[in-house]
N, C-alpha and C. Protein backbone atom coordinates (compact mmCIF):
# COMPACT_ATOMS: atom_id res chain seq x y z
N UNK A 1 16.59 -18.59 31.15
CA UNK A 1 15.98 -19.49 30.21
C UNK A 1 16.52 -19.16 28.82
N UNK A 2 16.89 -20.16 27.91
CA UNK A 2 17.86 -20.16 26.49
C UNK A 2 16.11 -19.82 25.67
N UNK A 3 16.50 -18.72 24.63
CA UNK A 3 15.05 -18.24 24.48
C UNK A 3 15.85 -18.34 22.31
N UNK A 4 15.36 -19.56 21.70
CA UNK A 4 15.70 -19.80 20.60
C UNK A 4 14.68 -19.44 19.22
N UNK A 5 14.70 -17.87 18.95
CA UNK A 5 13.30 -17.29 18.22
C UNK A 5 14.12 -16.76 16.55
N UNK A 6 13.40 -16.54 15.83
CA UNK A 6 13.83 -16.11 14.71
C UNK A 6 12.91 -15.00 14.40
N UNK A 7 13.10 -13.87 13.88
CA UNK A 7 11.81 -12.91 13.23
C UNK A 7 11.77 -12.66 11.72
N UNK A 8 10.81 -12.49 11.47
CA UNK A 8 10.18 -11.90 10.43
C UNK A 8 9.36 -11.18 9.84
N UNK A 9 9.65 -10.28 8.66
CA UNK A 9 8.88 -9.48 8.45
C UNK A 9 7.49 -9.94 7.39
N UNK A 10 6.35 -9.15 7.76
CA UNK A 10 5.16 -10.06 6.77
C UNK A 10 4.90 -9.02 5.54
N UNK A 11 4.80 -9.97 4.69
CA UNK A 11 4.20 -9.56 3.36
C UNK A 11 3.04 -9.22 3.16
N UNK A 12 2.04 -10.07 3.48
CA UNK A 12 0.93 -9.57 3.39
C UNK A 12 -0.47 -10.10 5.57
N UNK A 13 -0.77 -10.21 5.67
CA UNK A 13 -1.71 -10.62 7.04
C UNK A 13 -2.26 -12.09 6.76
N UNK A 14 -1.94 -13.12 7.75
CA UNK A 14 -2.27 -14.31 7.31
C UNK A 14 -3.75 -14.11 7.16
N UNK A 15 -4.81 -15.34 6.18
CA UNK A 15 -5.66 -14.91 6.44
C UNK A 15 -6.48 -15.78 8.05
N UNK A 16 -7.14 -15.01 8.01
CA UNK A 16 -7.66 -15.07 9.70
C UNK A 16 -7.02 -14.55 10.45
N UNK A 17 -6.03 -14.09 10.74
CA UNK A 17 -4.85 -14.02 11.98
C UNK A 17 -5.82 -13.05 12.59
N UNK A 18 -7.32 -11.87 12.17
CA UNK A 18 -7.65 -11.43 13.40
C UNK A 18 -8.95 -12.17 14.09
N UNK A 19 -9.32 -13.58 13.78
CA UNK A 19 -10.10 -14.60 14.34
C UNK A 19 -8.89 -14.93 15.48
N UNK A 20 -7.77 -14.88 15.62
CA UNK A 20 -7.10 -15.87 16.13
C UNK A 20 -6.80 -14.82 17.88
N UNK A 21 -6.44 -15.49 18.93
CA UNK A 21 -6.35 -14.58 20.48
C UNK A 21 -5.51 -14.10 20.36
N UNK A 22 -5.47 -12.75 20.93
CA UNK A 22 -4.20 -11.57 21.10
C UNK A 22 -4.31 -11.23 22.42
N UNK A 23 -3.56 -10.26 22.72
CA UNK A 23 -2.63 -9.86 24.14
C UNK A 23 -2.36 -8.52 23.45
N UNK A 24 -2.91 -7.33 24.12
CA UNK A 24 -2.13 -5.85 23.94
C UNK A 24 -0.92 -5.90 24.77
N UNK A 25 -0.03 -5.79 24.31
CA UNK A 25 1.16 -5.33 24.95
C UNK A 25 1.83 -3.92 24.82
N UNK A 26 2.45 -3.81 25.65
CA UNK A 26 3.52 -2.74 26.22
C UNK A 26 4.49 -3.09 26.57
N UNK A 27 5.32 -2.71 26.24
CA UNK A 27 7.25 -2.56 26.24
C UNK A 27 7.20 -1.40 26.62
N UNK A 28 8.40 -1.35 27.62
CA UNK A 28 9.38 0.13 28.25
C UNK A 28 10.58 -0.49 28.21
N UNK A 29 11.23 0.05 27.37
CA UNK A 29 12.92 -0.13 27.30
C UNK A 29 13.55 0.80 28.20
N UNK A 30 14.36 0.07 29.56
CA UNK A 30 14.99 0.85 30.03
C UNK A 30 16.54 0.40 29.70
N UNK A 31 17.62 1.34 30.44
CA UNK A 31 17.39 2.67 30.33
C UNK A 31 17.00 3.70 29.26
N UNK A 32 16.44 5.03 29.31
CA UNK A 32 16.19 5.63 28.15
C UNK A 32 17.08 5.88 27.04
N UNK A 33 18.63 6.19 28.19
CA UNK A 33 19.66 6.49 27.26
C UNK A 33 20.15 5.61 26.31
N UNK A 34 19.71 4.34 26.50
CA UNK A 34 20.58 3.39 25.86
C UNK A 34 19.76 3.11 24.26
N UNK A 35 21.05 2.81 23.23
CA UNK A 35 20.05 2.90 22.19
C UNK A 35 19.35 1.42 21.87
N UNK A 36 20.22 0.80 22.53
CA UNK A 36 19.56 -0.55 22.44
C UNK A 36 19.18 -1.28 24.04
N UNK A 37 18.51 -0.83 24.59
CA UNK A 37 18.04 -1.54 25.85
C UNK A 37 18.01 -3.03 26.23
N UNK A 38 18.61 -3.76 26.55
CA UNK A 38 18.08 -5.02 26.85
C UNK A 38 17.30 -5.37 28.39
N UNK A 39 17.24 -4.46 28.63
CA UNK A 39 15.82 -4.38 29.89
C UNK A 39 14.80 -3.66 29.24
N UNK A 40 13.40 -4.59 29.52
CA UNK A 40 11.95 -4.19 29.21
C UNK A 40 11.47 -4.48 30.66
N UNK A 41 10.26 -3.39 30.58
CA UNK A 41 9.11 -3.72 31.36
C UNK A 41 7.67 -4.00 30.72
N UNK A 42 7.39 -4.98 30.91
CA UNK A 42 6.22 -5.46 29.69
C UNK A 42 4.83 -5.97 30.57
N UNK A 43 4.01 -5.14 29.85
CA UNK A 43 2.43 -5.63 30.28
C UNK A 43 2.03 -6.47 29.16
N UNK A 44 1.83 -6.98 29.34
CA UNK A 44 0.99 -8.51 28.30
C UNK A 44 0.23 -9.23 29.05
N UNK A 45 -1.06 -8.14 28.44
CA UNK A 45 -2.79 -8.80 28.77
C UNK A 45 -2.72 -8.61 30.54
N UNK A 46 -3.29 -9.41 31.20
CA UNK A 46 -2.79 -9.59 32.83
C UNK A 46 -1.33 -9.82 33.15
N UNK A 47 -0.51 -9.96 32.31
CA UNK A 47 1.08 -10.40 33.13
C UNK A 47 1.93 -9.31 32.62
N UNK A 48 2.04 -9.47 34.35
CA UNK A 48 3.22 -7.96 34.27
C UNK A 48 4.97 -8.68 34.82
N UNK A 49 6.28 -8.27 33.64
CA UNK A 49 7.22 -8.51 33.62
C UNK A 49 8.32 -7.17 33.97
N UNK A 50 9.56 -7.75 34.33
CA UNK A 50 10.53 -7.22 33.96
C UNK A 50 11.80 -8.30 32.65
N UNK A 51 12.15 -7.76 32.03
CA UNK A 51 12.59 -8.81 31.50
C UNK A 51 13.86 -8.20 30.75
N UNK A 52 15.16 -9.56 30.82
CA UNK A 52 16.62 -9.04 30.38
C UNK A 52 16.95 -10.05 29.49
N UNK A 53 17.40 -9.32 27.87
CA UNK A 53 17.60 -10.41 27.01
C UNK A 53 19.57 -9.98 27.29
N UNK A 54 20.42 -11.18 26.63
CA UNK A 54 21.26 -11.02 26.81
C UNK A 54 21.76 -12.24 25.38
N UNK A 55 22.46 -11.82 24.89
CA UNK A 55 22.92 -12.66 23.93
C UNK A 55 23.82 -13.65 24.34
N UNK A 56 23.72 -14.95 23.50
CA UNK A 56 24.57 -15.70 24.47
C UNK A 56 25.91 -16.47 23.28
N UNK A 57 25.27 -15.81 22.21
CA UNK A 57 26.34 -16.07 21.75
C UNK A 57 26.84 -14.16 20.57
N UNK A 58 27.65 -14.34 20.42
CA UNK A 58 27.70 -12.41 19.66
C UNK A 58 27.73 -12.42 18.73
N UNK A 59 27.80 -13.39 17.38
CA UNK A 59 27.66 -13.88 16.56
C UNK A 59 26.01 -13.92 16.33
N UNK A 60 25.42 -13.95 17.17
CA UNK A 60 24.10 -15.16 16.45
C UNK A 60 22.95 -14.54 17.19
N UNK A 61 21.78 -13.36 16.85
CA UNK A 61 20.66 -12.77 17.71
C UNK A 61 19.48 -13.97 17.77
N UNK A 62 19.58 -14.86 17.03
CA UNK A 62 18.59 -15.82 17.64
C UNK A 62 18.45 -16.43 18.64
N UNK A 63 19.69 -16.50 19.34
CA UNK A 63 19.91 -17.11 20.42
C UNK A 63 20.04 -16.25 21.84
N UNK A 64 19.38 -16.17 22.76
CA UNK A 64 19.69 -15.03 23.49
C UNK A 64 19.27 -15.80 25.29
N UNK A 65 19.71 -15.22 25.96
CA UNK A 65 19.50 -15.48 27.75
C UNK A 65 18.27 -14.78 28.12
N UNK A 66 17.22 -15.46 28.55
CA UNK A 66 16.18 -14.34 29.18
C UNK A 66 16.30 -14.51 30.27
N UNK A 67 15.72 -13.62 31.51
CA UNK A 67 15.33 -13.39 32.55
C UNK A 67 14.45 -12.63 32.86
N UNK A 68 13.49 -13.58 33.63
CA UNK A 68 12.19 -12.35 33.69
C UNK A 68 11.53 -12.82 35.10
N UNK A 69 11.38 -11.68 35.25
CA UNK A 69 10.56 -11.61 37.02
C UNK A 69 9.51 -10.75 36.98
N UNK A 70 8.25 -11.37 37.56
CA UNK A 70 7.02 -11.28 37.63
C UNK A 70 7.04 -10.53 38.81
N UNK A 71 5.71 -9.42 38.13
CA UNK A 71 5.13 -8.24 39.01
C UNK A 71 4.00 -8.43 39.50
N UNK A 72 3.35 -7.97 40.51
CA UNK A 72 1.94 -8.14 40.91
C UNK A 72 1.62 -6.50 40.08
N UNK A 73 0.49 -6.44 40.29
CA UNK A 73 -0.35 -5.08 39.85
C UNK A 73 0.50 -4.00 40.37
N UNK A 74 0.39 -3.67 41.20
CA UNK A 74 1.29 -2.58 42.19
C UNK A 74 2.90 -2.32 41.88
N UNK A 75 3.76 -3.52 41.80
CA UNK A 75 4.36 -3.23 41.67
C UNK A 75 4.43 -2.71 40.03
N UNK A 76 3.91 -3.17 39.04
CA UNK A 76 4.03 -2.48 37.68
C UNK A 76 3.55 -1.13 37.79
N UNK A 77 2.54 -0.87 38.55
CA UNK A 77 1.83 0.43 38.50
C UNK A 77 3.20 1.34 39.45
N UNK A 78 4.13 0.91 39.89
CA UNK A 78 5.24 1.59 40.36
C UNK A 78 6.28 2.01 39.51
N UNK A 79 6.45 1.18 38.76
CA UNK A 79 7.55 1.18 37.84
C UNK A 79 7.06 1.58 36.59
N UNK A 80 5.94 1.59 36.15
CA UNK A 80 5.78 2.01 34.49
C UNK A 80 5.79 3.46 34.31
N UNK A 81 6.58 4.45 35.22
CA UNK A 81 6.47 5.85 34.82
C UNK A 81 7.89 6.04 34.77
N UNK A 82 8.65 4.40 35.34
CA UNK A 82 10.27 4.87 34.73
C UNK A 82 10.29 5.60 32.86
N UNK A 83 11.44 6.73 33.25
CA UNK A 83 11.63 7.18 31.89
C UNK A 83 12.21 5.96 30.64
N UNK A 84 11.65 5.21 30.10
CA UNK A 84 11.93 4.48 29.05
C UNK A 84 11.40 4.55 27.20
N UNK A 85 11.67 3.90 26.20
CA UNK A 85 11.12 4.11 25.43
C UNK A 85 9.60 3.06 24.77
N UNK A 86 8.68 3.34 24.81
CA UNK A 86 7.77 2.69 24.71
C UNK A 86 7.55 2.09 23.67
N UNK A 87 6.72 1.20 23.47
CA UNK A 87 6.16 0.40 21.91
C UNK A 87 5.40 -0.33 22.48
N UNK A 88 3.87 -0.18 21.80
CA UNK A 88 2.65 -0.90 21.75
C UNK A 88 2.10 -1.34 20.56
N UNK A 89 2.27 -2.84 20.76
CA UNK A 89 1.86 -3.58 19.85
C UNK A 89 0.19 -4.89 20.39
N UNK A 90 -0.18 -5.54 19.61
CA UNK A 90 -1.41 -6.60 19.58
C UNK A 90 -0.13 -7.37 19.11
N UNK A 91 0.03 -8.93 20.03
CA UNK A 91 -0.03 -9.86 19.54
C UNK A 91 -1.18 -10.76 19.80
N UNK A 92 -0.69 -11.55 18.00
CA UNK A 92 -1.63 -12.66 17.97
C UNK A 92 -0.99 -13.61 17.71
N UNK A 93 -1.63 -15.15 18.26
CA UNK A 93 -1.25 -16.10 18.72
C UNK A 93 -1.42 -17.39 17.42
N UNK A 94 -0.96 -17.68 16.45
CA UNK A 94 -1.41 -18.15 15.51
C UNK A 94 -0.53 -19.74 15.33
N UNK A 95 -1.47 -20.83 15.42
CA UNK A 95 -1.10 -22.39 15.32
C UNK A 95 -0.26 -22.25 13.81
N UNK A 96 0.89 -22.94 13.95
CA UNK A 96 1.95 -23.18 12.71
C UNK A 96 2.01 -24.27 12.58
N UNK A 97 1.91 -25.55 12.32
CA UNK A 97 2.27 -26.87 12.69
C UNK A 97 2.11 -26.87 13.73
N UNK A 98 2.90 -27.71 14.40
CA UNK A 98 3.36 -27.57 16.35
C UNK A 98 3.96 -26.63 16.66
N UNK A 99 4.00 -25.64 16.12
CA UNK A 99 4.36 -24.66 16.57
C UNK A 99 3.81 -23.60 16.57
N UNK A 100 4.07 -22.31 17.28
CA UNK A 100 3.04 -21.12 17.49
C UNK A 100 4.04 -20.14 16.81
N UNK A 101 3.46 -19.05 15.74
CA UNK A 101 3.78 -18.40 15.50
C UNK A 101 2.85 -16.60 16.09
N UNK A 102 4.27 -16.00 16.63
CA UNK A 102 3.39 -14.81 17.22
C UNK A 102 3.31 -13.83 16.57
N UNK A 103 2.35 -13.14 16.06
CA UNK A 103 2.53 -11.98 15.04
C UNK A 103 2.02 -10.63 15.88
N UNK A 104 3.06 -9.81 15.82
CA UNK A 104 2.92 -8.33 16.00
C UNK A 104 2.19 -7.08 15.21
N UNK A 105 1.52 -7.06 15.66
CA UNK A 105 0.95 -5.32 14.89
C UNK A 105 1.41 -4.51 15.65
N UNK A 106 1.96 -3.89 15.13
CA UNK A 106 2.21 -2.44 15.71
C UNK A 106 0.88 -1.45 16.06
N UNK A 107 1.30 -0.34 16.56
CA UNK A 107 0.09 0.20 17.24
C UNK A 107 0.79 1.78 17.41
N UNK A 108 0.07 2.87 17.07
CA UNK A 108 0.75 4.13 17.65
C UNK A 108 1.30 4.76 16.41
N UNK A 109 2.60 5.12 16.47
CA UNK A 109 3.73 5.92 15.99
C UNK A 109 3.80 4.83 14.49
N UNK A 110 4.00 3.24 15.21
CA UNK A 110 4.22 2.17 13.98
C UNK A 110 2.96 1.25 13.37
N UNK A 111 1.98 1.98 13.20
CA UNK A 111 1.02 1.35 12.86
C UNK A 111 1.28 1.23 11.40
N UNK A 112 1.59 -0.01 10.82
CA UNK A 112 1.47 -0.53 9.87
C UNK A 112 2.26 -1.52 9.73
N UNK A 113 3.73 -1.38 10.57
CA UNK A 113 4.42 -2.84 10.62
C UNK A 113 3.62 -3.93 11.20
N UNK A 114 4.11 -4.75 10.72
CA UNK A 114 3.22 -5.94 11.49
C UNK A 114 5.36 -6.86 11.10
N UNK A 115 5.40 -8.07 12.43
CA UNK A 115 6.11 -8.53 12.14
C UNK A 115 5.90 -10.09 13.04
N UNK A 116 6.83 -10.99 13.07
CA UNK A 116 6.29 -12.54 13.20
C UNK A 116 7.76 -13.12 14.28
N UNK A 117 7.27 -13.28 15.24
CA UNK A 117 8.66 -14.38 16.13
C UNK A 117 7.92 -15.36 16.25
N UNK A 118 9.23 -16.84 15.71
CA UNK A 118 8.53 -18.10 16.07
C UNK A 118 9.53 -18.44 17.63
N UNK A 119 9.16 -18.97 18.38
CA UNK A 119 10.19 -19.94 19.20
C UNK A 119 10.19 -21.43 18.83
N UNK A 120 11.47 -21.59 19.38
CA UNK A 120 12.01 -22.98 18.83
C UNK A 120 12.33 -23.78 19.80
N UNK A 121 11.89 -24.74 20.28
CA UNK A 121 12.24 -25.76 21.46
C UNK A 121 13.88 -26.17 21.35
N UNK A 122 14.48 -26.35 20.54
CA UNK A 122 15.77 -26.98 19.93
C UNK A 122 16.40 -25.90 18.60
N UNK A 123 17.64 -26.29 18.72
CA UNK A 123 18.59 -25.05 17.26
C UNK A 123 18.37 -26.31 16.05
N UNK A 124 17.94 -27.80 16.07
CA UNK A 124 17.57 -28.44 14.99
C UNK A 124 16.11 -27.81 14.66
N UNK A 125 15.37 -27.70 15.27
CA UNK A 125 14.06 -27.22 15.00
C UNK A 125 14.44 -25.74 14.16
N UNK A 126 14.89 -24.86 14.87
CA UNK A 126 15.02 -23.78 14.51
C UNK A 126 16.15 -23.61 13.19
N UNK A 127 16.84 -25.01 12.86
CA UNK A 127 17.56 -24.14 11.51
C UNK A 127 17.09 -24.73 10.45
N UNK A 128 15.91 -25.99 10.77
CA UNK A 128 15.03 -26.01 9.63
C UNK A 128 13.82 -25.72 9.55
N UNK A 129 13.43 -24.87 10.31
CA UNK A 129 12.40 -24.09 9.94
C UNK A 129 12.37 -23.51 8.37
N UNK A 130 11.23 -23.82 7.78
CA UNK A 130 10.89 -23.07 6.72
C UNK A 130 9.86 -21.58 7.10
N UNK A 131 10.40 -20.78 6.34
CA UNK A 131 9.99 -19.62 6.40
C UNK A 131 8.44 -19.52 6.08
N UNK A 132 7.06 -19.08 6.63
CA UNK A 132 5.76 -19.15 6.41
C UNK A 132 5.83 -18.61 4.82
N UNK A 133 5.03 -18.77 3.70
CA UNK A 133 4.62 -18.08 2.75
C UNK A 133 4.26 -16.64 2.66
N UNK A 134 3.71 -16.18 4.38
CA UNK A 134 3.10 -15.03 4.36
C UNK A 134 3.96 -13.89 4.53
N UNK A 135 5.29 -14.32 5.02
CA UNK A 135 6.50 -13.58 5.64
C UNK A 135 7.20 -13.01 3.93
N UNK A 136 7.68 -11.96 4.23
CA UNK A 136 8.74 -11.04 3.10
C UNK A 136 9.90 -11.87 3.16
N UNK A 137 10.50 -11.52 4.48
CA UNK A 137 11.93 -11.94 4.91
C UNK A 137 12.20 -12.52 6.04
N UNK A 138 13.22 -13.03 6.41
CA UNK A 138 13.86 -13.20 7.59
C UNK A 138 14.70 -11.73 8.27
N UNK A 139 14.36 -11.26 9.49
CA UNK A 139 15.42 -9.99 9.93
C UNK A 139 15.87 -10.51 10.99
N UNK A 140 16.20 -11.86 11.53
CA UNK A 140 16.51 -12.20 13.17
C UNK A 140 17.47 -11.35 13.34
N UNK A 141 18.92 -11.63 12.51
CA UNK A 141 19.89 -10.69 12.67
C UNK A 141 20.33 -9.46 12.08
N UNK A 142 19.19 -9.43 11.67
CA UNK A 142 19.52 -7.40 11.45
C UNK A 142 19.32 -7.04 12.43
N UNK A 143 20.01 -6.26 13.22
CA UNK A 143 19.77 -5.92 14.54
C UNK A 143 18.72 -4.12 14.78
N UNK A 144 19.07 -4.02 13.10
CA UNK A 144 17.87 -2.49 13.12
C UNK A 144 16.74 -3.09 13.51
N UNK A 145 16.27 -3.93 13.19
CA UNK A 145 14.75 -4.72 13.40
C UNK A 145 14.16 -4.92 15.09
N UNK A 146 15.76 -4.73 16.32
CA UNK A 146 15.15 -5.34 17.42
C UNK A 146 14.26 -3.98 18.36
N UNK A 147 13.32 -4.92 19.19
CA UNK A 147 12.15 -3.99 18.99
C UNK A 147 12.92 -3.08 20.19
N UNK A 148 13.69 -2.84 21.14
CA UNK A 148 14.33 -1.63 21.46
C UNK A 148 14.71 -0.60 20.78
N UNK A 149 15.55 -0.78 19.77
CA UNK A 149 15.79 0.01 18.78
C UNK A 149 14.88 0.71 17.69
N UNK A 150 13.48 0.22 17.80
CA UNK A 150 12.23 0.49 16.63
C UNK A 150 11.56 1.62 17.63
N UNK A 151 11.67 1.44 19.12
CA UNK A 151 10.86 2.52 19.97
C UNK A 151 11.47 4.19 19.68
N UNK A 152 10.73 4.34 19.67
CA UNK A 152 10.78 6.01 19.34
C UNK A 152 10.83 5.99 18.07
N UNK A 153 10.47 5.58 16.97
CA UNK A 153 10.36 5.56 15.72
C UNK A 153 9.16 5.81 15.50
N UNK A 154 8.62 6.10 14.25
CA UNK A 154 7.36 6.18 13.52
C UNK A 154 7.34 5.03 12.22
N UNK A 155 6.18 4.83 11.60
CA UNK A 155 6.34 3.96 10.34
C UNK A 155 7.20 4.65 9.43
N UNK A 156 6.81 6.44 9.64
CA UNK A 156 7.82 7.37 8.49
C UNK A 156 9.02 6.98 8.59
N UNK A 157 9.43 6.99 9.90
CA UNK A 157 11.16 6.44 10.24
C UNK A 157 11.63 5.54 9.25
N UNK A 158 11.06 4.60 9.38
CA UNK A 158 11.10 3.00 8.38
C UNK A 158 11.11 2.86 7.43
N UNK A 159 10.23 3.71 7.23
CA UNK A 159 9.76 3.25 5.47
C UNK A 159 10.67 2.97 4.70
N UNK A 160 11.87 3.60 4.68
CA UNK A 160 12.70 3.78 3.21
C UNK A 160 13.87 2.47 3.44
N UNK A 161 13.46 2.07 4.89
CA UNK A 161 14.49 0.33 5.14
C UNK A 161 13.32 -0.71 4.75
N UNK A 162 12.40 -0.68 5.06
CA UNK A 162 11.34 -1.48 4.35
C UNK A 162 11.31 -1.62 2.97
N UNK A 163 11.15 -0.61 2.65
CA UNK A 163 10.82 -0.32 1.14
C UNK A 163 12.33 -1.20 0.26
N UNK A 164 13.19 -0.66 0.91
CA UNK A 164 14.46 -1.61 0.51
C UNK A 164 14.39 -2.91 0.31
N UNK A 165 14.36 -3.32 1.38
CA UNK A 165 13.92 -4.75 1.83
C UNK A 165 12.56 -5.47 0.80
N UNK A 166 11.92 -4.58 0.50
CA UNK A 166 10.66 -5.14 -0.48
C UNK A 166 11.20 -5.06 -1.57
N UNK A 167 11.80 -4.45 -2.23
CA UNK A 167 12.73 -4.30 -3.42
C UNK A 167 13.55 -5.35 -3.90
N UNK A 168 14.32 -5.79 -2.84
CA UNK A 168 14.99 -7.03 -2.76
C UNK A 168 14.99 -8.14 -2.71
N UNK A 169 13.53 -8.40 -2.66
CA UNK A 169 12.97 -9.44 -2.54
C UNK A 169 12.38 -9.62 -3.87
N UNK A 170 11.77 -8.83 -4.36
CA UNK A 170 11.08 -9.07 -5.72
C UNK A 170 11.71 -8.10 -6.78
């Protein structure tokens, strides 16, 4: 499935976004060794995944190949002690127009990022998207930002690329 998302980082918490439904999730990036994994194993709420992003073009991280195959209970409870790198976040599910914007809190090690993927039915939808008010920046293609690469980090890790990034903006 052609999976057409953009991310962003937030400035400040929309208001309401914790009135609005969330999903605890879990990511396991396998393999461990790799620094950028494009295999996850993901619990979100009742649905249990395996899932492979793959870029489909090398130029362009908005655009990427998914594949994902559904676990029953058992089988996740088999596989989630593979050695991978973890990240637990709350998303919440927040109406944009017609569109849904998903916002991440971090949880753990990264409690304090919070960050925003929209999906895009179409690349017209998605290259005029206007950016929410509540968002800092756009990071689709900074590739420090993808959430394989953020596991095993702390907020300390970050800070001083954030802090950049806030600098630059104002």
């Amino acid at each position: 499935m052609l999976e057409l998302e953009k991310t962003y980082l937030l400035k400040n918490i929309p208001v309401g976004l914790y009135d609005h439904p969330y999903k605890d999730l879990l990511d396991i990036y396998i393999p461990l060794e790799s620094d950028h994994a494009h295999v996850r194993l993901r619990k979100q709420g009742d649905t249990m995944v395996i899932m492979k992003k793959e870029l489909t073009r090398s130029d362009d991280l908005s655009s990427m190949e998914e594949s994902v195959i559904h676990l029953t209970i058992e089988e996740f409870a088999s596989l989630q002690h593979v050695p991978g790198k973890r990240i637990h976040k709350h998303r919440y599910y927040l109406p944009y127009w017609w569109l849904t914007i998903e916002i991440d809190v971090f949880q753990e090690d990264l409690t304090g990022l919070i960050m925003a993927d929209v999906e895009f039915p179409d690349e017209d939808t998605k290259n005029n998207f206007q950016m929410p008010d509540f968002c800092l920046c756009e990071v689709t293609q900074d590739v420090w930002f993808a959430w394989g690469l953020l596991c095993g980090k702390s907020y300390k890790d970050i800070w001083e690329k954030l802090t950049a990034l806030w600098y630059k903006k104002f």
